[in-house]
C-alpha atoms as a PDB file:
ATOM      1  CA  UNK A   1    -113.273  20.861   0.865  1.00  0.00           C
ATOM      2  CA  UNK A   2    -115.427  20.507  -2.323  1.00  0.00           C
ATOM      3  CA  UNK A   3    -118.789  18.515  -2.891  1.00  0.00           C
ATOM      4  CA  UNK A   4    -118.322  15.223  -4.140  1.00  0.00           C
ATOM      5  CA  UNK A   5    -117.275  12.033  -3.271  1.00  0.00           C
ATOM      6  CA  UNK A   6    -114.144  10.903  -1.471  1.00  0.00           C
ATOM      7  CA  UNK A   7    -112.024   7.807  -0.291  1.00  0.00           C
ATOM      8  CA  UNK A   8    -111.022   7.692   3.305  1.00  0.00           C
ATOM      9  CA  UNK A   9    -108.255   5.920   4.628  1.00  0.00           C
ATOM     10  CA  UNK A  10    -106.711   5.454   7.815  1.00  0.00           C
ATOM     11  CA  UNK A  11    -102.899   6.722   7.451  1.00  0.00           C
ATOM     12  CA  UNK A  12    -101.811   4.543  10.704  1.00  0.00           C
ATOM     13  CA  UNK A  13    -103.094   0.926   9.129  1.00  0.00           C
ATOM     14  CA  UNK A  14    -103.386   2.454   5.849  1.00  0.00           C
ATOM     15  CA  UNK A  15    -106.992   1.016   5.335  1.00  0.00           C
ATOM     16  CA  UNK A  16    -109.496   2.435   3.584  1.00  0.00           C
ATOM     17  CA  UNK A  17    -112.586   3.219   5.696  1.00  0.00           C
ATOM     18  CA  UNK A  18    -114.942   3.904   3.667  1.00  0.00           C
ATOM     19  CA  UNK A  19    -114.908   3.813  -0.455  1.00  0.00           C
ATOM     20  CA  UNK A  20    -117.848   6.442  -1.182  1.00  0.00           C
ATOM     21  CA  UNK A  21    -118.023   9.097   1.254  1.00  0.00           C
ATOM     22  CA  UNK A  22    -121.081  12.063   0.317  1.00  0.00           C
ATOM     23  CA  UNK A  23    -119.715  15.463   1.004  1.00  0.00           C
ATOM     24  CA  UNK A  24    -122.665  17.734   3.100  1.00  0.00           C
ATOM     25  CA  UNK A  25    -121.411  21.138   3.191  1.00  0.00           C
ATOM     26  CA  UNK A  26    -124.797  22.938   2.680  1.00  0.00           C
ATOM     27  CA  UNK A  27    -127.275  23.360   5.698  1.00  0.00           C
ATOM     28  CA  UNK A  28    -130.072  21.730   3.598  1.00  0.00           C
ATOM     29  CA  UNK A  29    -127.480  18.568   3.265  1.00  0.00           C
ATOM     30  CA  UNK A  30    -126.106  19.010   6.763  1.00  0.00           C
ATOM     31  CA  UNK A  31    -129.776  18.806   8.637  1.00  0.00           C
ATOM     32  CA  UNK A  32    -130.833  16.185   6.076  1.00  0.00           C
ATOM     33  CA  UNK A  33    -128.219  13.706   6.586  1.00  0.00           C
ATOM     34  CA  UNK A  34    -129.198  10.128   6.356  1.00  0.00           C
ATOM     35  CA  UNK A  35    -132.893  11.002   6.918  1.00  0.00           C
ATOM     36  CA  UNK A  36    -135.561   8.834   4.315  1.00  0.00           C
ATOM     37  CA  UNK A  37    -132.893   5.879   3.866  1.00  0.00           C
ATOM     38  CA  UNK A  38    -133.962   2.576   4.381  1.00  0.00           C
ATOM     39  CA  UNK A  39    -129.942   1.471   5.254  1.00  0.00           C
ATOM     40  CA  UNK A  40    -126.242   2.762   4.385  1.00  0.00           C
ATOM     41  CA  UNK A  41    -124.589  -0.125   2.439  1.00  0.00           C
ATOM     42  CA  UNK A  42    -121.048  -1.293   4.012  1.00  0.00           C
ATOM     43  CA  UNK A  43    -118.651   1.103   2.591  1.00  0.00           C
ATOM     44  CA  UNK A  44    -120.845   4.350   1.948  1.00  0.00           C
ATOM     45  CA  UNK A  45    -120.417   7.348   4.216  1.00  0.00           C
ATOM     46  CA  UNK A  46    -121.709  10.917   4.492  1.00  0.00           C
ATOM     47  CA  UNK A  47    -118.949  13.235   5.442  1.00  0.00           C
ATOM     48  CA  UNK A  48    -120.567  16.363   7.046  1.00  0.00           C
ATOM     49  CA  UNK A  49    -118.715  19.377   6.847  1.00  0.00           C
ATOM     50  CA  UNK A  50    -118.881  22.248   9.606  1.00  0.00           C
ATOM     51  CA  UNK A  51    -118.573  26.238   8.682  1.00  0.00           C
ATOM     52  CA  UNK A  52    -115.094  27.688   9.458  1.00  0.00           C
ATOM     53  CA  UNK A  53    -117.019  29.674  12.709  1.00  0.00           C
ATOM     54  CA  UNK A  54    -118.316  26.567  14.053  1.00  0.00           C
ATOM     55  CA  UNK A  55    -115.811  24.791  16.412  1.00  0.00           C
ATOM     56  CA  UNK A  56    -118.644  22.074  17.668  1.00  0.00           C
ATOM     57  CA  UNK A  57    -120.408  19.070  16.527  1.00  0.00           C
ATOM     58  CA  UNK A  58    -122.900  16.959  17.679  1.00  0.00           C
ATOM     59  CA  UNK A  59    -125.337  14.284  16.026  1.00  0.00           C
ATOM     60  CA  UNK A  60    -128.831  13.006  16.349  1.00  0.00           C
ATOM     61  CA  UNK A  61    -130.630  10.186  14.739  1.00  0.00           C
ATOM     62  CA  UNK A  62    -134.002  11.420  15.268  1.00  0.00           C
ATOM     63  CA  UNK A  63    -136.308   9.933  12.692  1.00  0.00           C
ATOM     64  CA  UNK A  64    -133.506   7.480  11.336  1.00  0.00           C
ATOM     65  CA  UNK A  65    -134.419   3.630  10.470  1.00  0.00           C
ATOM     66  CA  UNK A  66    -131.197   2.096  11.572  1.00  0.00           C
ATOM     67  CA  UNK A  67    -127.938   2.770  13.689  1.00  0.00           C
ATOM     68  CA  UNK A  68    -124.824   4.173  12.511  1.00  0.00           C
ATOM     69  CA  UNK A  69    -121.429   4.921  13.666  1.00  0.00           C
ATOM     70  CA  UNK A  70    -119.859   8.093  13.996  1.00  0.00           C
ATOM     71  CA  UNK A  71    -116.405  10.054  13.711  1.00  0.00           C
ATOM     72  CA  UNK A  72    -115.555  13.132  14.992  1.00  0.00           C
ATOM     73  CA  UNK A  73    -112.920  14.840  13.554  1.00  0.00           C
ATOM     74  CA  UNK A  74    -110.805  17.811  13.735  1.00  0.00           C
ATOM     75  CA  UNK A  75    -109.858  20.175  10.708  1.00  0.00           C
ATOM     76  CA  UNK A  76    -106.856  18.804  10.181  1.00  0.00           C
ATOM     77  CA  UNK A  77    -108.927  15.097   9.998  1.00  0.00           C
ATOM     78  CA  UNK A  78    -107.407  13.540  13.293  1.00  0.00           C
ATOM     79  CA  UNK A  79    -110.405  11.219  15.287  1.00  0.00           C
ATOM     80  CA  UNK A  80    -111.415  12.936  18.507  1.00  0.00           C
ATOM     81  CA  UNK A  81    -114.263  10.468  19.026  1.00  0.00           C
ATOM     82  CA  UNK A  82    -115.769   7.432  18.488  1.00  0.00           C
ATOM     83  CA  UNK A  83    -119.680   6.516  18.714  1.00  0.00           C
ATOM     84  CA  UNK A  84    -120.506   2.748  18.026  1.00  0.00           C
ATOM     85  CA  UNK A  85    -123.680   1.769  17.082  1.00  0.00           C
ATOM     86  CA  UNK A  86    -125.839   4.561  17.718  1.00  0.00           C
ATOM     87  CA  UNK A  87    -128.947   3.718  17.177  1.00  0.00           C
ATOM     88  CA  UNK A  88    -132.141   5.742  16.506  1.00  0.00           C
ATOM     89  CA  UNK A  89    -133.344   8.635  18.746  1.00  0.00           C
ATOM     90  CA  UNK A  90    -130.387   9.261  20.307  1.00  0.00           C
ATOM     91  CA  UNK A  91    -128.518  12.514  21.003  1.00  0.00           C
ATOM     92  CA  UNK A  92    -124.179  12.155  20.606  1.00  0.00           C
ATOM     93  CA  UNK A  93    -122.250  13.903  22.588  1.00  0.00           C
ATOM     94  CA  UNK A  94    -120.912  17.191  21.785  1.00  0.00           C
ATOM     95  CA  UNK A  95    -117.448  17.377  20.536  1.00  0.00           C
ATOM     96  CA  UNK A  96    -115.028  20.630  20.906  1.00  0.00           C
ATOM     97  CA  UNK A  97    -113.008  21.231  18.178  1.00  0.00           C
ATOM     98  CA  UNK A  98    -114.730  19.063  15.409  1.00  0.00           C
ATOM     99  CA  UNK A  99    -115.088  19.667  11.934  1.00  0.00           C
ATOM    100  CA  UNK A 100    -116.331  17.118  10.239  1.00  0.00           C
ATOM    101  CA  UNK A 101    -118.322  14.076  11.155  1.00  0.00           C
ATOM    102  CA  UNK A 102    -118.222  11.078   9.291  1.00  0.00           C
ATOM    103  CA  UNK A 103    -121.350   9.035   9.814  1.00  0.00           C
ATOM    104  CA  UNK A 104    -120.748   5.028   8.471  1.00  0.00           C
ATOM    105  CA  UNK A 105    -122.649   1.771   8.641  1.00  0.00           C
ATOM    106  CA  UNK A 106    -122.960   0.211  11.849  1.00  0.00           C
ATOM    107  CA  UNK A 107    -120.134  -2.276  12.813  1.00  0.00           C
ATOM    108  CA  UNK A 108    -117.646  -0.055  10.763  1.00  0.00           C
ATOM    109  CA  UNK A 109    -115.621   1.349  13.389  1.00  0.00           C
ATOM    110  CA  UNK A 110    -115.040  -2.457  14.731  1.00  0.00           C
ATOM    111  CA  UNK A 111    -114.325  -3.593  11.305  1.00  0.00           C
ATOM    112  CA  UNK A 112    -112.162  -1.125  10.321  1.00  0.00           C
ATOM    113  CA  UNK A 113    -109.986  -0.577  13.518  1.00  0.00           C
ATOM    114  CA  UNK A 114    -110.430   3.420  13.410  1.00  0.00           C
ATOM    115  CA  UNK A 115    -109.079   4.822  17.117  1.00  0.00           C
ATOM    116  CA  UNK A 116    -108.907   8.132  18.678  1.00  0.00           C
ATOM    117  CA  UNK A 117    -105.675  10.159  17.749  1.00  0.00           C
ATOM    118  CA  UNK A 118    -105.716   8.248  14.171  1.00  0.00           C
ATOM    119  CA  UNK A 119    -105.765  10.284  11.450  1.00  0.00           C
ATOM    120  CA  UNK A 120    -107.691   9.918   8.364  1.00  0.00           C
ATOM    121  CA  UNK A 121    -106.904  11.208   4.754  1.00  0.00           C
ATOM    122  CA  UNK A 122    -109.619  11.647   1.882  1.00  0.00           C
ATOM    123  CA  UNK A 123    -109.227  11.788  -1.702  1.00  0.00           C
ATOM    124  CA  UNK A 124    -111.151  12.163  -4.517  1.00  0.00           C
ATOM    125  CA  UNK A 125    -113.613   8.686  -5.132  1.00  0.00           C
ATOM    126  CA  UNK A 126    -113.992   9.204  -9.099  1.00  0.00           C
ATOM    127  CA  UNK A 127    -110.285  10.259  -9.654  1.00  0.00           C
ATOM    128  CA  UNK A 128    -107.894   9.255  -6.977  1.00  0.00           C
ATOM    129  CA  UNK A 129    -106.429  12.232  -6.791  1.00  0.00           C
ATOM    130  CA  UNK A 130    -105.149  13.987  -3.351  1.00  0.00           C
ATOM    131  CA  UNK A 131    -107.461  16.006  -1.608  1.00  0.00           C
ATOM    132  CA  UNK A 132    -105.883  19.871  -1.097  1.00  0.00           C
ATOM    133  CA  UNK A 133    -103.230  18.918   1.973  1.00  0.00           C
ATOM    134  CA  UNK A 134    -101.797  15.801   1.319  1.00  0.00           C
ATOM    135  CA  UNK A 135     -99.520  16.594   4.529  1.00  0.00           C
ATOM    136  CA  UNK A 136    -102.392  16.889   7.281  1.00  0.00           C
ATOM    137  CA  UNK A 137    -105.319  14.831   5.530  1.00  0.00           C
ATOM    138  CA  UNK A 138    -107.478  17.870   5.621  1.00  0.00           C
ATOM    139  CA  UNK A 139    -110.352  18.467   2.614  1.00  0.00           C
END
């Protein structure tokens, strides 16, 4: 995956989930996260991105202003969980196996219909090109 922004869709309804998802690859964007925002407008998203070495992910929302929802993915972009309205303070669980985390407005999950086992595909926000592996969905 590159930094940037992406599209993400759901390839079982073919629905976009989110429009403008923020790539965090570094640690400095990775700890930061949503920290200092007021909100995350309907259809914004930060996309955190694990190293290759780490095979676990877990959230907090220590210090955030307002709940989220979060998806747990593995490399190749399939959902292994689903955290609704998580609100602030809380720990997530820890998730074997993920790789990214997308973290979305709250009510997202419901509104978009994401499950566990779907599998999400992200492509370039300012082009609309395919992301690398247009076979798996991975970034």
């Amino acid at each position: 995956m590159e930094p940037g922004e992406y599209r993400i869709v759901n390839t079982r309804s073919k629905g976009a989930i989110c429009e403008r998802a923020v790539c965090a690859m570094s640690l400095a964007e990775r700890t930061g996260g949503l920290l200092g925002r007021e909100c995350l407008p309907s259809g914004e998203a930060l996309l955190i991105v694990s190293p290759p070495w780490l095979r676990v992910m877990w959230l907090h929302t220590f210090g955030m202003r307002f709940a989220i929802d979060i998806v747990f993915l593995n490399s190749a972009m399939r959902v292994l969980k689903l955290e609704a309205n998580v609100v602030p303070w809380r720990l997530s669980a820890v998730v074997l196996g993920a790789r990214y985390v997308l973290e979305m407005s709250c009510g997202t999950i419901a509104r978009t219909g994401i499950r566990c086992g779907d599998t999400l595909f992200a492509s370039r926000a300012n082009t609309g090109t395919s992301a690398e592996n247009e076979q798996t969905g991975q970034v």
